[in-house]
N, C-alpha and C. Protein backbone atom coordinates (compact mmCIF):
# COMPACT_ATOMS: atom_id res chain seq x y z
N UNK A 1 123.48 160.50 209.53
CA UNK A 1 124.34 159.96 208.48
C UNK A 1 124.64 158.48 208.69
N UNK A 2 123.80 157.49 209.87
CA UNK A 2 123.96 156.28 209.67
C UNK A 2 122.59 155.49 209.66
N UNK A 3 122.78 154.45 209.20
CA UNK A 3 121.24 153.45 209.29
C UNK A 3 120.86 153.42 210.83
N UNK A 4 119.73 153.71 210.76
CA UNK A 4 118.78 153.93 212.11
C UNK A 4 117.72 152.70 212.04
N UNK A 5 117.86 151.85 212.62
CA UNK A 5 116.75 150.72 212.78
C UNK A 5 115.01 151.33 212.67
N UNK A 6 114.35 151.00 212.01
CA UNK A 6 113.01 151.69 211.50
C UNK A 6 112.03 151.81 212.56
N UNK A 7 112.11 151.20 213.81
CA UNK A 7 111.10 151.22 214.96
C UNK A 7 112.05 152.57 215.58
N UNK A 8 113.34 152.25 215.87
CA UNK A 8 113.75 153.28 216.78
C UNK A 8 113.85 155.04 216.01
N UNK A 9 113.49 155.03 214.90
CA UNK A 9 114.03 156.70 213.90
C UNK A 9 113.15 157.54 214.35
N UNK A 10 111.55 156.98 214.86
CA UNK A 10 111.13 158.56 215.35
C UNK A 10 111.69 159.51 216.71
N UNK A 11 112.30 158.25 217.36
CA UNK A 11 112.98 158.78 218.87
C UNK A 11 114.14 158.87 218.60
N UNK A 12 114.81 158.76 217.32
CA UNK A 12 115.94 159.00 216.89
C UNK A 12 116.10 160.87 216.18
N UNK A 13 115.39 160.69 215.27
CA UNK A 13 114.90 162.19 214.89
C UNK A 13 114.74 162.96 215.95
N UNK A 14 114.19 162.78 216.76
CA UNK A 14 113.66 163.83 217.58
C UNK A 14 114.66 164.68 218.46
N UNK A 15 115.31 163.54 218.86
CA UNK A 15 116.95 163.70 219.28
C UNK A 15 117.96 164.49 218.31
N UNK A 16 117.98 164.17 217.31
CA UNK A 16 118.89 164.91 216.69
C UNK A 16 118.61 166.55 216.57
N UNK A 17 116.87 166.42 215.72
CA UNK A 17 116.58 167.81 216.05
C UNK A 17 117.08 168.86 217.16
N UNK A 18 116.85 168.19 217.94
CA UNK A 18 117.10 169.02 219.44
C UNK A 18 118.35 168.85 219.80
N UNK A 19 119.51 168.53 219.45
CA UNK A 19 120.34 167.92 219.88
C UNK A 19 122.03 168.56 218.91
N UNK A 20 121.35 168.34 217.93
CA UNK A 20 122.52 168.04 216.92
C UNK A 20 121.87 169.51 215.65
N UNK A 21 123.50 169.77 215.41
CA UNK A 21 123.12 170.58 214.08
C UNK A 21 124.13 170.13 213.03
N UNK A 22 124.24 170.78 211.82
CA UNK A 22 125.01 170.34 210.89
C UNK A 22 125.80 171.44 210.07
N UNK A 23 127.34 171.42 210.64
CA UNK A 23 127.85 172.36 210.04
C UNK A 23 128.04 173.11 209.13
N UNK A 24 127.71 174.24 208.37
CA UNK A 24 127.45 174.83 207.36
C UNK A 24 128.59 175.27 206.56
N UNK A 25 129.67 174.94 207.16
CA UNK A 25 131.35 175.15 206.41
C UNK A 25 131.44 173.67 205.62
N UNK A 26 131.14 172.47 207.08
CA UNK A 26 132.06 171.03 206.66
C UNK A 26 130.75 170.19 206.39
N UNK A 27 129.61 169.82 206.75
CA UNK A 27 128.53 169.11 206.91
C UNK A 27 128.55 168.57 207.81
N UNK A 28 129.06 168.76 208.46
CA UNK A 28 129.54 167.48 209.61
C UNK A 28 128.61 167.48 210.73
N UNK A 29 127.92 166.51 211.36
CA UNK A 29 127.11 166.83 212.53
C UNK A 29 128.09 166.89 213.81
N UNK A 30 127.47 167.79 214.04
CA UNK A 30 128.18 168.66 216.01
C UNK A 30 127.14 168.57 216.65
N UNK A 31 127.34 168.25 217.65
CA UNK A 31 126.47 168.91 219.31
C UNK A 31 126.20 170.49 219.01
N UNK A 32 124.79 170.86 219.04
CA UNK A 32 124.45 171.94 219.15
C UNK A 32 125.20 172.66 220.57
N UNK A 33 125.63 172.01 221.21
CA UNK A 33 126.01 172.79 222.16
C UNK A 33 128.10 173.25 221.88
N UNK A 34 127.99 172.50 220.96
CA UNK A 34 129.57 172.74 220.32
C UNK A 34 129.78 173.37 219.38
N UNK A 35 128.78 173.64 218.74
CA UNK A 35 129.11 174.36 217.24
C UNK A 35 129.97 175.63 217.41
N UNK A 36 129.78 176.55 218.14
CA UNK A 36 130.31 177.53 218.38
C UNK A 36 132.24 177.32 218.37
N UNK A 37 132.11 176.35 219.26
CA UNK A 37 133.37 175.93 219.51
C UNK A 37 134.04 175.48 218.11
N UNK A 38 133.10 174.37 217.73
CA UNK A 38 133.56 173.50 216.43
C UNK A 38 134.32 174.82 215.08
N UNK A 39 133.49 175.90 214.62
CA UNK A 39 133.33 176.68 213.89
C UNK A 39 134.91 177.31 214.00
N UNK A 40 135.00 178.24 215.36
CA UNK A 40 136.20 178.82 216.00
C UNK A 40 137.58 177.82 215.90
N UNK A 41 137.52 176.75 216.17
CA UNK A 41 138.72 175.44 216.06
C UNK A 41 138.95 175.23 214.66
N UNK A 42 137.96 174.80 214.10
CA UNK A 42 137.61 174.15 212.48
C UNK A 42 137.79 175.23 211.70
N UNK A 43 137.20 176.07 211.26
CA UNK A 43 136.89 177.16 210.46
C UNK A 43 137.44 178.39 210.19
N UNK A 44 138.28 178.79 211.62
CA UNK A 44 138.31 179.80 211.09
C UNK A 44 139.51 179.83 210.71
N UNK A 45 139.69 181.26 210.19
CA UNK A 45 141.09 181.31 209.11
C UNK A 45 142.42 181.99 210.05
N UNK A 46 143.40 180.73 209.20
CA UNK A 46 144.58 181.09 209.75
C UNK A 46 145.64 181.22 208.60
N UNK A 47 147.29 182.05 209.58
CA UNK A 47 147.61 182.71 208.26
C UNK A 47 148.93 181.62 208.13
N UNK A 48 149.31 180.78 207.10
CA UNK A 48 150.34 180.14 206.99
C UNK A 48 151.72 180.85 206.89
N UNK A 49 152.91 180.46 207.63
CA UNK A 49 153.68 180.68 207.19
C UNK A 49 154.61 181.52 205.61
N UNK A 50 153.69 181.10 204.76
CA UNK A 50 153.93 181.40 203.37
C UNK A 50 152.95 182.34 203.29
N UNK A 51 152.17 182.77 203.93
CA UNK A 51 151.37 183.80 203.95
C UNK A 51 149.83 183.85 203.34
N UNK A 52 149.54 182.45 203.16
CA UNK A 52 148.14 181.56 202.66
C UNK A 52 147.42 181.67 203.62
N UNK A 53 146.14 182.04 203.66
CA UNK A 53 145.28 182.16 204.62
C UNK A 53 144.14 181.14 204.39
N UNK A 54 144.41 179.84 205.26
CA UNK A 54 143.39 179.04 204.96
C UNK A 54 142.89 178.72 206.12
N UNK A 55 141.77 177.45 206.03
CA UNK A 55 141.25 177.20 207.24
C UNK A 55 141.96 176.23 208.01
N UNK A 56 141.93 176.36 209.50
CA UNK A 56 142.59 175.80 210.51
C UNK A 56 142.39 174.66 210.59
N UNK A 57 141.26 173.84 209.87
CA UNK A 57 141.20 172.33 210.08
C UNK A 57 141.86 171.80 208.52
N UNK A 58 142.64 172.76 207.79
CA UNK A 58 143.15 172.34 206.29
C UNK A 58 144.51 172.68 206.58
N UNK A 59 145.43 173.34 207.83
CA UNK A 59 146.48 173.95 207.94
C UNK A 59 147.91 172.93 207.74
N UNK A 60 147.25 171.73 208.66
CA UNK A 60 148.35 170.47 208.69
C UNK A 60 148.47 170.13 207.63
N UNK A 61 147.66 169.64 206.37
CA UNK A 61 147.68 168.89 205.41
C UNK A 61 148.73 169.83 204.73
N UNK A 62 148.24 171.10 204.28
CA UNK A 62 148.85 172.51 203.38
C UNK A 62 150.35 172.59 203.54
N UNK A 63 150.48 172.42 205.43
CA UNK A 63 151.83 172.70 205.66
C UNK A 63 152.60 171.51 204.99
N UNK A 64 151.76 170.26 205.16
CA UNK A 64 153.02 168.91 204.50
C UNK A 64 152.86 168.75 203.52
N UNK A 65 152.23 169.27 202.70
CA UNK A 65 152.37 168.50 201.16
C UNK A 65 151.73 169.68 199.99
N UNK A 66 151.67 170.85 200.50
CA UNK A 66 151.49 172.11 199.36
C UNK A 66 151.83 173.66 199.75
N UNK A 67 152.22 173.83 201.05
CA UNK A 67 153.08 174.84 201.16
C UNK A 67 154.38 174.92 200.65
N UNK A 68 155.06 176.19 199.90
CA UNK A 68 156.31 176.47 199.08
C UNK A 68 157.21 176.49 200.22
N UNK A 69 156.99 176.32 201.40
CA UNK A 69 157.83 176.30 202.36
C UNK A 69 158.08 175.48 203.45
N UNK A 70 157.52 174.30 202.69
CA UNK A 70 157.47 172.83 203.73
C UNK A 70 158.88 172.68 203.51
N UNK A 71 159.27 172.25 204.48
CA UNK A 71 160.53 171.13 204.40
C UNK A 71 160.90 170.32 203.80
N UNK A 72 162.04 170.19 202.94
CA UNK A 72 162.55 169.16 202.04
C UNK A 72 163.76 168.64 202.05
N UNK A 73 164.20 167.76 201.62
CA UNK A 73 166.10 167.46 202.00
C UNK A 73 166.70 167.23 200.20
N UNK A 74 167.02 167.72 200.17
CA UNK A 74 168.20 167.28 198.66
C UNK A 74 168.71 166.12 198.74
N UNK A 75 168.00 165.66 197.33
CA UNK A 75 168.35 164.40 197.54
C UNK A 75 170.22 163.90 197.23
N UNK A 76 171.17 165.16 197.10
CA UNK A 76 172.39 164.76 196.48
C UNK A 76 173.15 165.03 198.05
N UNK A 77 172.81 166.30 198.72
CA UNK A 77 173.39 166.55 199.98
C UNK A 77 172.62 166.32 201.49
N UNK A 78 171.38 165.94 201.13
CA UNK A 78 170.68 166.01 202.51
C UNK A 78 170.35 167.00 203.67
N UNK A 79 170.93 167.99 202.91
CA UNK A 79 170.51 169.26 203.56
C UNK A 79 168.48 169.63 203.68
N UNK A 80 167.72 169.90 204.50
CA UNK A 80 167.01 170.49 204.48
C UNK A 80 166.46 171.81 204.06
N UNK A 81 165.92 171.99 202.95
CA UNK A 81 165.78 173.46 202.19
C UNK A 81 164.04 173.60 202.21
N UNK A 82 163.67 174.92 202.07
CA UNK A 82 162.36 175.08 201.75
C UNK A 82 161.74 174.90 200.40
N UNK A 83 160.50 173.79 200.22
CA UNK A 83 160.20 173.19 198.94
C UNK A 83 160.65 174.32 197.60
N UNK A 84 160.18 175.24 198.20
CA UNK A 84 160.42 176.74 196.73
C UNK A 84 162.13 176.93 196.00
N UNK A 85 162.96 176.24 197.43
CA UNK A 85 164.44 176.25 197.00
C UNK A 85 165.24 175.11 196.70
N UNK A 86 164.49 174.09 196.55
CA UNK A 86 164.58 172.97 195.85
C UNK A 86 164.92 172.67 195.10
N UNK A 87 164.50 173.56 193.85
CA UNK A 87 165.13 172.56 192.37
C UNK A 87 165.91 173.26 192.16
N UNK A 88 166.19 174.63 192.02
CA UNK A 88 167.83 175.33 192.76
C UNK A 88 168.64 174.88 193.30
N UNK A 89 168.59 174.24 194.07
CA UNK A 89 169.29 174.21 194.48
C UNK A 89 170.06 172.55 194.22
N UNK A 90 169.11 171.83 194.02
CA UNK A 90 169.84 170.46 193.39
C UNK A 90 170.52 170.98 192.16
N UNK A 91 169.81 172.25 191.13
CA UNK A 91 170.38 171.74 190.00
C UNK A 91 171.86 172.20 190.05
N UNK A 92 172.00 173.20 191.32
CA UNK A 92 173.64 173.61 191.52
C UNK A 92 174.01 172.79 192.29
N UNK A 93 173.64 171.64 193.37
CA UNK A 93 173.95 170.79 193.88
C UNK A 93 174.36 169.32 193.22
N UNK A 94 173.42 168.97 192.15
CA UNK A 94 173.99 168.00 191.50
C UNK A 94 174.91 167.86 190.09
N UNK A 95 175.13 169.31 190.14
CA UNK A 95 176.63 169.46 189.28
C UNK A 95 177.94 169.41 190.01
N UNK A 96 177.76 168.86 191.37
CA UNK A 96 179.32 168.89 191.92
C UNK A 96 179.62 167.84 191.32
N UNK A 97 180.79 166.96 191.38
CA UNK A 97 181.36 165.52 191.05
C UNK A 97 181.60 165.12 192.25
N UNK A 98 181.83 163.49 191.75
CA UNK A 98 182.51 162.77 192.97
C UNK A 98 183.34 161.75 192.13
N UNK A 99 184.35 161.35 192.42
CA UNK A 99 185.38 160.44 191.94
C UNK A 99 184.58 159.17 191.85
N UNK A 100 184.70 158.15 190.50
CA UNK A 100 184.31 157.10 190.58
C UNK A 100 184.73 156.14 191.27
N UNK A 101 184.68 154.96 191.64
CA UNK A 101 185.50 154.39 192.48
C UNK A 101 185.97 153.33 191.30
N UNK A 102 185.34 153.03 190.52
CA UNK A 102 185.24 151.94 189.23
C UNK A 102 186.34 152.63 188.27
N UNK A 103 185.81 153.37 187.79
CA UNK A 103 187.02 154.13 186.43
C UNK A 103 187.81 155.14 186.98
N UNK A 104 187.34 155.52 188.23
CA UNK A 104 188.42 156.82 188.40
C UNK A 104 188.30 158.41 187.47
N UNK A 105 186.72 158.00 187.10
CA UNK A 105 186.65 159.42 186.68
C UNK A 105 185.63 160.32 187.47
N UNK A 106 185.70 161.54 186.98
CA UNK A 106 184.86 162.14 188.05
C UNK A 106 183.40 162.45 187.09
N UNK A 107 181.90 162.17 188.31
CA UNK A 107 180.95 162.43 187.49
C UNK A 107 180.23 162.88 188.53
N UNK A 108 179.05 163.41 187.50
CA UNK A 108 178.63 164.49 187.72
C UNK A 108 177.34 164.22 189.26
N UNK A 109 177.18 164.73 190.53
CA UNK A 109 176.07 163.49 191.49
C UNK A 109 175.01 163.50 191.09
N UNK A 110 174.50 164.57 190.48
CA UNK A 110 173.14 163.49 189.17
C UNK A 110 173.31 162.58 188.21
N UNK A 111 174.18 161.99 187.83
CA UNK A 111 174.46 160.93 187.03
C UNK A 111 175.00 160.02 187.77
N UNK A 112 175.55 159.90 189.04
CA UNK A 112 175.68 158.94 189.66
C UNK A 112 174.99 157.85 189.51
N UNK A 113 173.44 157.53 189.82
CA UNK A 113 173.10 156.70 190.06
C UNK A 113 173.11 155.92 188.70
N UNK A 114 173.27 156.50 187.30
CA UNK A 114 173.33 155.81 186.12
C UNK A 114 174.67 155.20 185.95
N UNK A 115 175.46 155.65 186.21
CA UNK A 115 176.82 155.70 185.89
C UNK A 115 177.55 154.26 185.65
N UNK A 116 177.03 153.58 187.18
CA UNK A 116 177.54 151.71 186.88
C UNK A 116 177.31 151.64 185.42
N UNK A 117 176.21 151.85 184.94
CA UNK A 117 175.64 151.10 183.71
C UNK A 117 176.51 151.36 183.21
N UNK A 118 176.64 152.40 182.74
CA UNK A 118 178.07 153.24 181.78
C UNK A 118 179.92 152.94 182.07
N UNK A 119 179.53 152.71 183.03
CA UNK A 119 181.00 153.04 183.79
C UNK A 119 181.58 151.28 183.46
N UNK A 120 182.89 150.82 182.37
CA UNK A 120 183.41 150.08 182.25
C UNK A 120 183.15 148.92 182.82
């Protein structure tokens, strides 16, 4: 998979042949003497938390940014909740109030951040 200078590719080939295979999950070239290994590490299936069974070299990504049960913080309390209890939980979270400091009225902490505009 890189440019091979044209005098050196037949002793280049020959090497790889014998040498190197190409993974049949990822494409990826391995040491024939690793594949085994590579396959078992890389490939095989594991069971997520949320109960997704994917592959072990896709597990990290899944867990941060598409498992229903990654970690998240509200953005009104900062609590840490699981992504699935999220918008639940803001939407009962950002109906509490907080006293204005400007008018002295109470609004709602999802409208907070608009509120200057509005607010006298």
């Amino acid at each position: 998979k890189k440019a091979i200078p044209a005098v050196n590719f037949l002793i280049h080939e020959i090497h790889c042949r014998r040498n190197i295979e190409i993974c049949p999950f990822c494409s990826d070239s391995v040491p024939k003497s690793e594949m085994k290994n590579h396959v078992e590490s890389e490939h095989v299936q594991v069971t997520c938390k949320c109960r997704m069974k994917i592959e072990n070299s896709l597990l990290k990504d899944h867990e941060e940014s598409a498992c229903p049960l990654r970690p998240a913080l509200c953005r009104f309390c900062d609590i840490p909740l699981a992504f699935n209890k999220l918008q639940e939980h803001e939407s009962y979270c950002g109906a509490r109030t907080e006293r204005c400091s400007g008018c002295g009225r109470n609004v709602l902490l999802r409208d907070l951040q608009e509120h200057p505009r509005r607010c006298g």
